[in-house]
C-alpha atoms as a PDB file:
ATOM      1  CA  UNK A   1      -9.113  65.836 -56.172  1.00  0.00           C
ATOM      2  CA  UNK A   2      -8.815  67.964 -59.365  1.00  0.00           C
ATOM      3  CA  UNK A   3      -8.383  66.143 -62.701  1.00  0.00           C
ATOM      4  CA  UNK A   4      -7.041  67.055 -65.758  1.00  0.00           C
ATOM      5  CA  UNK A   5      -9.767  68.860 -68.519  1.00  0.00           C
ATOM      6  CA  UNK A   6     -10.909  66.268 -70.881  1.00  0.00           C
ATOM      7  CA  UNK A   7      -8.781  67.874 -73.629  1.00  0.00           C
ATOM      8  CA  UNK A   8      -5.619  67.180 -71.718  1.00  0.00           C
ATOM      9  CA  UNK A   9      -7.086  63.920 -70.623  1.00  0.00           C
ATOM     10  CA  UNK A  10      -7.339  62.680 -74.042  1.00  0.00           C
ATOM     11  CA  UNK A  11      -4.752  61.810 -76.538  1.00  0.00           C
ATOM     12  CA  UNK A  12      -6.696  63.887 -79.637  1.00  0.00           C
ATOM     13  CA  UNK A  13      -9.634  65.180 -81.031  1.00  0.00           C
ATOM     14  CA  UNK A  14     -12.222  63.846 -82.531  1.00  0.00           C
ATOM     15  CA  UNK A  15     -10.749  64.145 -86.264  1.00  0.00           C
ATOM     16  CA  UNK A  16     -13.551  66.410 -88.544  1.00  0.00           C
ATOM     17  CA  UNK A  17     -14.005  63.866 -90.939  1.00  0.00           C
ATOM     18  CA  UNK A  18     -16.143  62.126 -88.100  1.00  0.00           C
ATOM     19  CA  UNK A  19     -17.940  64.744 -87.424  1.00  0.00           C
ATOM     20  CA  UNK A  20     -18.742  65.365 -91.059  1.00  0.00           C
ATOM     21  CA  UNK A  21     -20.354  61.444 -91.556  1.00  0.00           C
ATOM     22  CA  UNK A  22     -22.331  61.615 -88.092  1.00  0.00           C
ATOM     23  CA  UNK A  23     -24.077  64.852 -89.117  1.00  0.00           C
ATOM     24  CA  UNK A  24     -24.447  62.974 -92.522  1.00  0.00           C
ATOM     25  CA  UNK A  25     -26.232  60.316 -91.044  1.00  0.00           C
ATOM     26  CA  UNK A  26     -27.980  61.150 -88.076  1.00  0.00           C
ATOM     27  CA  UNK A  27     -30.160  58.192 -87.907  1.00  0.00           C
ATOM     28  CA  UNK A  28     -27.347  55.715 -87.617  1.00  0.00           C
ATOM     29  CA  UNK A  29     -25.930  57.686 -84.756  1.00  0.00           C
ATOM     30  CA  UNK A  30     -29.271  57.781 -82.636  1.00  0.00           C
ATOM     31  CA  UNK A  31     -29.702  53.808 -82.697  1.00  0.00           C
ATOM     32  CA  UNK A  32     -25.919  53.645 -81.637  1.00  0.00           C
ATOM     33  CA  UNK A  33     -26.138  56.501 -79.577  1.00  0.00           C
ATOM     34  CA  UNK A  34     -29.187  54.790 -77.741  1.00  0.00           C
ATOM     35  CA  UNK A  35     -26.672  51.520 -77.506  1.00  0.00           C
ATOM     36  CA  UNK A  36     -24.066  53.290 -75.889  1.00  0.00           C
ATOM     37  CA  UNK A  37     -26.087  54.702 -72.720  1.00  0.00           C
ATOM     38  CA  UNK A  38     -27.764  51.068 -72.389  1.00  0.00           C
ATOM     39  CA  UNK A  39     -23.916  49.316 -72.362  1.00  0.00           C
ATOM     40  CA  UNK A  40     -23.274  52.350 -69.720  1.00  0.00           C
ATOM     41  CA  UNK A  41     -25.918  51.265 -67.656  1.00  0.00           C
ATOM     42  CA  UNK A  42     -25.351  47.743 -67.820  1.00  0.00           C
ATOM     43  CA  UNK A  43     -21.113  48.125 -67.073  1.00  0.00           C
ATOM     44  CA  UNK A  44     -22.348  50.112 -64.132  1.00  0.00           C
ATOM     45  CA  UNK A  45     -24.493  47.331 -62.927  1.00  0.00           C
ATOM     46  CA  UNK A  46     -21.945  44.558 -64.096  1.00  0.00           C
ATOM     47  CA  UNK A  47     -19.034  46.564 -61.696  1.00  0.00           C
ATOM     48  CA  UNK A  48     -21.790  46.569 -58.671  1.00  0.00           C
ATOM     49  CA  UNK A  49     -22.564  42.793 -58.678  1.00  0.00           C
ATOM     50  CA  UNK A  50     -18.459  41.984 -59.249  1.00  0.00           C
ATOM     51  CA  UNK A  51     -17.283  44.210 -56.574  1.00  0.00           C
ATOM     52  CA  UNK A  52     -19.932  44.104 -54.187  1.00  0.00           C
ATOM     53  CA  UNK A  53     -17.995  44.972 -50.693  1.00  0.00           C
ATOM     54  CA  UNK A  54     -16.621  48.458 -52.083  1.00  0.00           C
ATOM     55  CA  UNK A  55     -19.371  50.916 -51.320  1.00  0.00           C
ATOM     56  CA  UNK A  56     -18.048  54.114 -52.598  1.00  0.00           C
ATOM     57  CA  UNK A  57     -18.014  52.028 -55.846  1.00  0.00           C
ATOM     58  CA  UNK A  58     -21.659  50.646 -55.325  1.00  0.00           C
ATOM     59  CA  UNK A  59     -22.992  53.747 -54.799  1.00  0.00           C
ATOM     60  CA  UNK A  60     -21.560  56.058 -57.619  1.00  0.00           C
ATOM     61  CA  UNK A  61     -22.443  52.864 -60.090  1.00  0.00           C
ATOM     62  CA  UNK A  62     -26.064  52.604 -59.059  1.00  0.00           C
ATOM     63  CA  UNK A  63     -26.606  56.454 -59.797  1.00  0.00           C
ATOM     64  CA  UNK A  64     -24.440  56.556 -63.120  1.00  0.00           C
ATOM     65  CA  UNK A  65     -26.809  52.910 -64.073  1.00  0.00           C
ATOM     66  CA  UNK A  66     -29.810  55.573 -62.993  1.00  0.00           C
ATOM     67  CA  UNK A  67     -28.776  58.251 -64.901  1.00  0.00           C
ATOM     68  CA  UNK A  68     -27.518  56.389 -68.329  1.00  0.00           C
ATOM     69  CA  UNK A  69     -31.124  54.382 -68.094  1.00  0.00           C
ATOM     70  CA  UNK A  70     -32.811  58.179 -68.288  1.00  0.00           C
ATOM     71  CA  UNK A  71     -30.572  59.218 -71.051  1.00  0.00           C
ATOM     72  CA  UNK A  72     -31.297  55.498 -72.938  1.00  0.00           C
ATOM     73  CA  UNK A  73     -35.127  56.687 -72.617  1.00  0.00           C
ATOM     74  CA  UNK A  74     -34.947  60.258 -73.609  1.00  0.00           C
ATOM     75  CA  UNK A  75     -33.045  58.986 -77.227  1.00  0.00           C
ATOM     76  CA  UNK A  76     -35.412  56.750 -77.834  1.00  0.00           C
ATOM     77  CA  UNK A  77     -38.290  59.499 -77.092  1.00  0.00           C
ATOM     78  CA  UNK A  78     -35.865  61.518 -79.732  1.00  0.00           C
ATOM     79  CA  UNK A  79     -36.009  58.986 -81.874  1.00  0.00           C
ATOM     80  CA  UNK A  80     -39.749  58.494 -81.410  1.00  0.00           C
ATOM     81  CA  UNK A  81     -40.313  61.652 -82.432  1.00  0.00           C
ATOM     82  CA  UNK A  82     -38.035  61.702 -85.568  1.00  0.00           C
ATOM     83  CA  UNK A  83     -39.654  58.451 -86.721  1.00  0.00           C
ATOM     84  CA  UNK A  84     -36.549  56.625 -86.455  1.00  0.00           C
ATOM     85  CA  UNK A  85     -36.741  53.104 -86.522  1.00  0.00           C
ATOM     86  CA  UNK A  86     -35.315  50.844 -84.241  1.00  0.00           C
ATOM     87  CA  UNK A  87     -33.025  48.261 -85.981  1.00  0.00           C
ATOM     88  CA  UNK A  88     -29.802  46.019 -84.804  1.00  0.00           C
ATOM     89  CA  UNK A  89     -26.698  47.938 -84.994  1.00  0.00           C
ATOM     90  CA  UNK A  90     -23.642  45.333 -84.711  1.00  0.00           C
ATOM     91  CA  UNK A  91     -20.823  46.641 -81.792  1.00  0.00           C
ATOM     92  CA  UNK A  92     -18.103  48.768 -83.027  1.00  0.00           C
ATOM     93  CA  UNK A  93     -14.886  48.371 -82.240  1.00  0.00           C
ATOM     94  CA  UNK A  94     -14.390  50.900 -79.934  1.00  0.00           C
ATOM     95  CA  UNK A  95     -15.020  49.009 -76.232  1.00  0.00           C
ATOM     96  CA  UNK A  96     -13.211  46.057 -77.054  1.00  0.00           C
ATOM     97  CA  UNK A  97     -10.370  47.760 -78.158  1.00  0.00           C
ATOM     98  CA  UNK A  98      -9.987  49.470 -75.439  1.00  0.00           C
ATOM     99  CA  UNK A  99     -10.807  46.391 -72.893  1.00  0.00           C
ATOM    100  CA  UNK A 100      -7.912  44.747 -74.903  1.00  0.00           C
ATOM    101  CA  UNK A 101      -5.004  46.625 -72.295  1.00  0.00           C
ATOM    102  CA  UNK A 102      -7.000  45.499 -69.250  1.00  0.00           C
ATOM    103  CA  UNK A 103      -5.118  43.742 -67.270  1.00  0.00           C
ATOM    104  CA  UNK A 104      -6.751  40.457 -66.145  1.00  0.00           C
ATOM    105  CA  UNK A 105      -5.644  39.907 -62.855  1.00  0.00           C
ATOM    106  CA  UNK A 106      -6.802  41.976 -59.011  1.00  0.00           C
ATOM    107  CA  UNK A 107      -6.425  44.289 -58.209  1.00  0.00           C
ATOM    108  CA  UNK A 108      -5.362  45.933 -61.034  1.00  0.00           C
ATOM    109  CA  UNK A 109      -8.028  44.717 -63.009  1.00  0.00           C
ATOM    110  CA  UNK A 110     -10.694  47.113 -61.401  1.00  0.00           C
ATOM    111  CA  UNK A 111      -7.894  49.953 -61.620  1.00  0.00           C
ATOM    112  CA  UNK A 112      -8.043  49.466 -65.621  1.00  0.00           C
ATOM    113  CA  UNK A 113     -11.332  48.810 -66.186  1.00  0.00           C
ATOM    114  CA  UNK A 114     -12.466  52.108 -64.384  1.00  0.00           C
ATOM    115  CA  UNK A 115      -9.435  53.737 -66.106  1.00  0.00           C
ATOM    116  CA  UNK A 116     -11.384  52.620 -69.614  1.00  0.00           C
ATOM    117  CA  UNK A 117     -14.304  53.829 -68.055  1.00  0.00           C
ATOM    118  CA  UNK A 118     -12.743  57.129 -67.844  1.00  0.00           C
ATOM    119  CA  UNK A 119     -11.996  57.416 -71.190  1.00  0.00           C
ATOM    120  CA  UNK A 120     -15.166  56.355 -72.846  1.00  0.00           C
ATOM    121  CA  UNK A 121     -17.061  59.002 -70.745  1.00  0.00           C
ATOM    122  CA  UNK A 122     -14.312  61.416 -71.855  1.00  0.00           C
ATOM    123  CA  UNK A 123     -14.353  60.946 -75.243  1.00  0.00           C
ATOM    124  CA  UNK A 124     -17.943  60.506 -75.018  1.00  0.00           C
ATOM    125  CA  UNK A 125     -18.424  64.253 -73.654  1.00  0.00           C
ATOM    126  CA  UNK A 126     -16.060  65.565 -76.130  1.00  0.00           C
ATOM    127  CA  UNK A 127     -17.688  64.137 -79.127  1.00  0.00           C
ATOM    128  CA  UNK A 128     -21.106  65.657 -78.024  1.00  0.00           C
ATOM    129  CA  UNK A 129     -18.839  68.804 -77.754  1.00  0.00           C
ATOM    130  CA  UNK A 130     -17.685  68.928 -81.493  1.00  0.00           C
ATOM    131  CA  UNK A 131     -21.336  67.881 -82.490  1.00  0.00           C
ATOM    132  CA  UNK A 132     -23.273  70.357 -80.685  1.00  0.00           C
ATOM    133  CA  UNK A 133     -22.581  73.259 -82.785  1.00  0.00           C
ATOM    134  CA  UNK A 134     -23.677  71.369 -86.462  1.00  0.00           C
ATOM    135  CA  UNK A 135     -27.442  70.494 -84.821  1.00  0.00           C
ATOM    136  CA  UNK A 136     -30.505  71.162 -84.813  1.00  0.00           C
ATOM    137  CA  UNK A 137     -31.832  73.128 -81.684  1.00  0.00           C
ATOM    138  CA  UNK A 138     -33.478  70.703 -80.017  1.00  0.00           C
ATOM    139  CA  UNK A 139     -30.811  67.917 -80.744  1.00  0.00           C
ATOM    140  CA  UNK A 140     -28.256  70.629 -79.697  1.00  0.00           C
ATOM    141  CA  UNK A 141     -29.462  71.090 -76.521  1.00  0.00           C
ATOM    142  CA  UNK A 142     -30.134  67.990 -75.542  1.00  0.00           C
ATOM    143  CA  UNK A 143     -26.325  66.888 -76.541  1.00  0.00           C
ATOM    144  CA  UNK A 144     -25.432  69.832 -74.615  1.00  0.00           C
ATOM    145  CA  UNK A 145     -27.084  68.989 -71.629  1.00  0.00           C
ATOM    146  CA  UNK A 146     -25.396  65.488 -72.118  1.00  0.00           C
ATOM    147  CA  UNK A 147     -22.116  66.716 -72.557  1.00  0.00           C
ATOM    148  CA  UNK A 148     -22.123  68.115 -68.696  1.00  0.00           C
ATOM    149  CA  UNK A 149     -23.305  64.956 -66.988  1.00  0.00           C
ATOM    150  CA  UNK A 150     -20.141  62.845 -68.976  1.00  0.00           C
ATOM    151  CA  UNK A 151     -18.018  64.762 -67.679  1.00  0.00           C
ATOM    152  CA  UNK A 152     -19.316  63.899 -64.059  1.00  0.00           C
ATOM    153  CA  UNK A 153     -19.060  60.432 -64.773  1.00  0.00           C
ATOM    154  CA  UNK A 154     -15.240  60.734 -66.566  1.00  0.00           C
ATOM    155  CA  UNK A 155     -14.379  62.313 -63.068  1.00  0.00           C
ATOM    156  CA  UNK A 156     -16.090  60.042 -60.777  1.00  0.00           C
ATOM    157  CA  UNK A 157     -14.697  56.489 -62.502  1.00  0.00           C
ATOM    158  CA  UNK A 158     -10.766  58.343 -62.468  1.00  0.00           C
ATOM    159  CA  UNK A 159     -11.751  59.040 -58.638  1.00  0.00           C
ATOM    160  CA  UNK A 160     -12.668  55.314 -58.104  1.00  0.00           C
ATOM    161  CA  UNK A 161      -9.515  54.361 -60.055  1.00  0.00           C
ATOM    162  CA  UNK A 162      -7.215  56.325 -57.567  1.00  0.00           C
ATOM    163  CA  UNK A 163      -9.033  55.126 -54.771  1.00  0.00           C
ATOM    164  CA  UNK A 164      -8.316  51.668 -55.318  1.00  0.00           C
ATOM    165  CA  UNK A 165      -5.528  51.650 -57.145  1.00  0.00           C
ATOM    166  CA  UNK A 166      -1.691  53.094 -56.591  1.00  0.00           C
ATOM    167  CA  UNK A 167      -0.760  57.090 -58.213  1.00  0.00           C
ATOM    168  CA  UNK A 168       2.568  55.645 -60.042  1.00  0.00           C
ATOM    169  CA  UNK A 169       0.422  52.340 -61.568  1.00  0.00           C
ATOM    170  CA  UNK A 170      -2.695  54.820 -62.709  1.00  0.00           C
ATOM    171  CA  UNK A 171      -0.276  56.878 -64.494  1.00  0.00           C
ATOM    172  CA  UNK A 172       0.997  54.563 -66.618  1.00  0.00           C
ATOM    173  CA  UNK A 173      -2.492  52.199 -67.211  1.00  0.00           C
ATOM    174  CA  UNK A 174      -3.769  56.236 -68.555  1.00  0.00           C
ATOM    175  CA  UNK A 175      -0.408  56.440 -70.561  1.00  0.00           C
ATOM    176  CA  UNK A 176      -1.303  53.022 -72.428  1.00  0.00           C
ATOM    177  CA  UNK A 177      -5.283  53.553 -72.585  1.00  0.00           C
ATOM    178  CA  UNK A 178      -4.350  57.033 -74.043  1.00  0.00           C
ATOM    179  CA  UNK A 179      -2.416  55.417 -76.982  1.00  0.00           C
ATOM    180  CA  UNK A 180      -5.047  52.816 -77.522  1.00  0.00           C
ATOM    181  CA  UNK A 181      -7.653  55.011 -77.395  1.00  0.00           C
ATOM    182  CA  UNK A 182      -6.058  57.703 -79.647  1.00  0.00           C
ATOM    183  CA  UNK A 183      -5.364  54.692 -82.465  1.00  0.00           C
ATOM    184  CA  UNK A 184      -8.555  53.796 -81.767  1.00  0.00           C
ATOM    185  CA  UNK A 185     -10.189  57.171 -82.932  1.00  0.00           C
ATOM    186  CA  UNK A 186      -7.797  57.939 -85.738  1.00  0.00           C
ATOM    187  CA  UNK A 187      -7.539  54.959 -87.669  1.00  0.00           C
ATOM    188  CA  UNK A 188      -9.572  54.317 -90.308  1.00  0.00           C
ATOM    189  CA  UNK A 189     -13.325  52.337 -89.265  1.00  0.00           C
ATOM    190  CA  UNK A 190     -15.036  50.560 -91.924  1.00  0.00           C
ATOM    191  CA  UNK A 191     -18.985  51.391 -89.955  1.00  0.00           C
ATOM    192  CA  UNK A 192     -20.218  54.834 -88.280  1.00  0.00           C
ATOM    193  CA  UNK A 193     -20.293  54.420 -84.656  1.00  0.00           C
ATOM    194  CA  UNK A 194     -20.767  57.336 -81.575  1.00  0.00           C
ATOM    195  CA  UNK A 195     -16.832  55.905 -81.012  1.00  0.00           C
ATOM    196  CA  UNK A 196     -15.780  54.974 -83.734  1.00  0.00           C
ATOM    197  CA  UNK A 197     -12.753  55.976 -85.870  1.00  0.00           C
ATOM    198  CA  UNK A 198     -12.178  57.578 -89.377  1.00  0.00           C
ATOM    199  CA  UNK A 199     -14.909  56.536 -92.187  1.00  0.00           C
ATOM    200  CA  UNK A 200     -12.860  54.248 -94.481  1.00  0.00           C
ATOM    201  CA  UNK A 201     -16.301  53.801 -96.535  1.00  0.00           C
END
């Protein structure tokens, strides 16, 4: 099955002035960028024990769970290195926006929540896209490398989605994720976030 690039995928871009305060504070983005692949892990192993007679879904989860755990290690070895201190970061917005157009009944509710899946790895692999070229080497790279593996993972949860759910019914849960997700990212965001929106501060 061939999905559409992450570009087309998406509603926007990530707007410049985002760009512009996560290159300004680096450190903040680290600790939430740490965050982020421990949530990804933990979704992945929330979705196993909840659904735990669909194997395709089992077995993509407990790889992506592997995977985000490695990536959750090598920032904090980054971090390590950089002397950045690890301190509580509240959540941003970003998740629970999104979760808010779940629907909360099955089977749909799988159908969304791997939909929203989708789109955080997306947006995820796009944002280390329009960071990349504003880094250091090493940082660079290592972003780079990142950038590849989430847009595995934006494929394989919009596989899961169509396997379980109907065409017509995924079109239109993408349609209204899309439009969260884009007000999500351009509005303005009162905190610096890996997801969040336009500084307001």
């Amino acid at each position: 099955m061939n999905f559409p690039p992450i570009d087309q995928f998406l509603g926007c871009r990530t707007p410049d002035a985002w760009v512009q305060a996560a290159l300004a504070d680096q450190e903040n983005l680290l600790i939430d960028h740490k965050n982020c692949e421990f949530k990804a892990a933990s979704t992945a192993l929330s979705l196993i024990a909840k659904y735990h007679s669909h194997i395709d879904l089992i077995n993509m989860m407990s790889r992506l769970a592997r995977e985000e755990l490695v990536h959750h290690e090598q920032v904090l070895r980054l971090m390590k290195k950089r002397k950045v201190e690890l301190r509580q970061l509240s959540a941003g917005r970003y998740a629970s926006g999104l979760r808010k157009v779940v629907r909360n009944h099955e089977p749909v509710k799988l159908v969304d929540t791997l939909v929203v899946g989708a789109f955080i790895e997306a947006r995820s692999c796009e944002r280390f896209e329009a960071l990349v070229p504003h880094l250091d080497e090493e940082l660079g790279k290592f972003y780079f490398g990142l950038l590849k593996s989430e847009a595995r993972h934006y494929q394989g949860y919009l596989k899961l989605a169509y396997q379980y759910g109907d065409a017509d019914d995924i079109a239109r849960v993408i349609d209204k994720v899309r439009a969260a997700e884009q007000e999500l990212i351009e509005s303005p965001d009162q905190e610096l976030r890996f997801h969040s929106g336009v500084p307001a501060w």
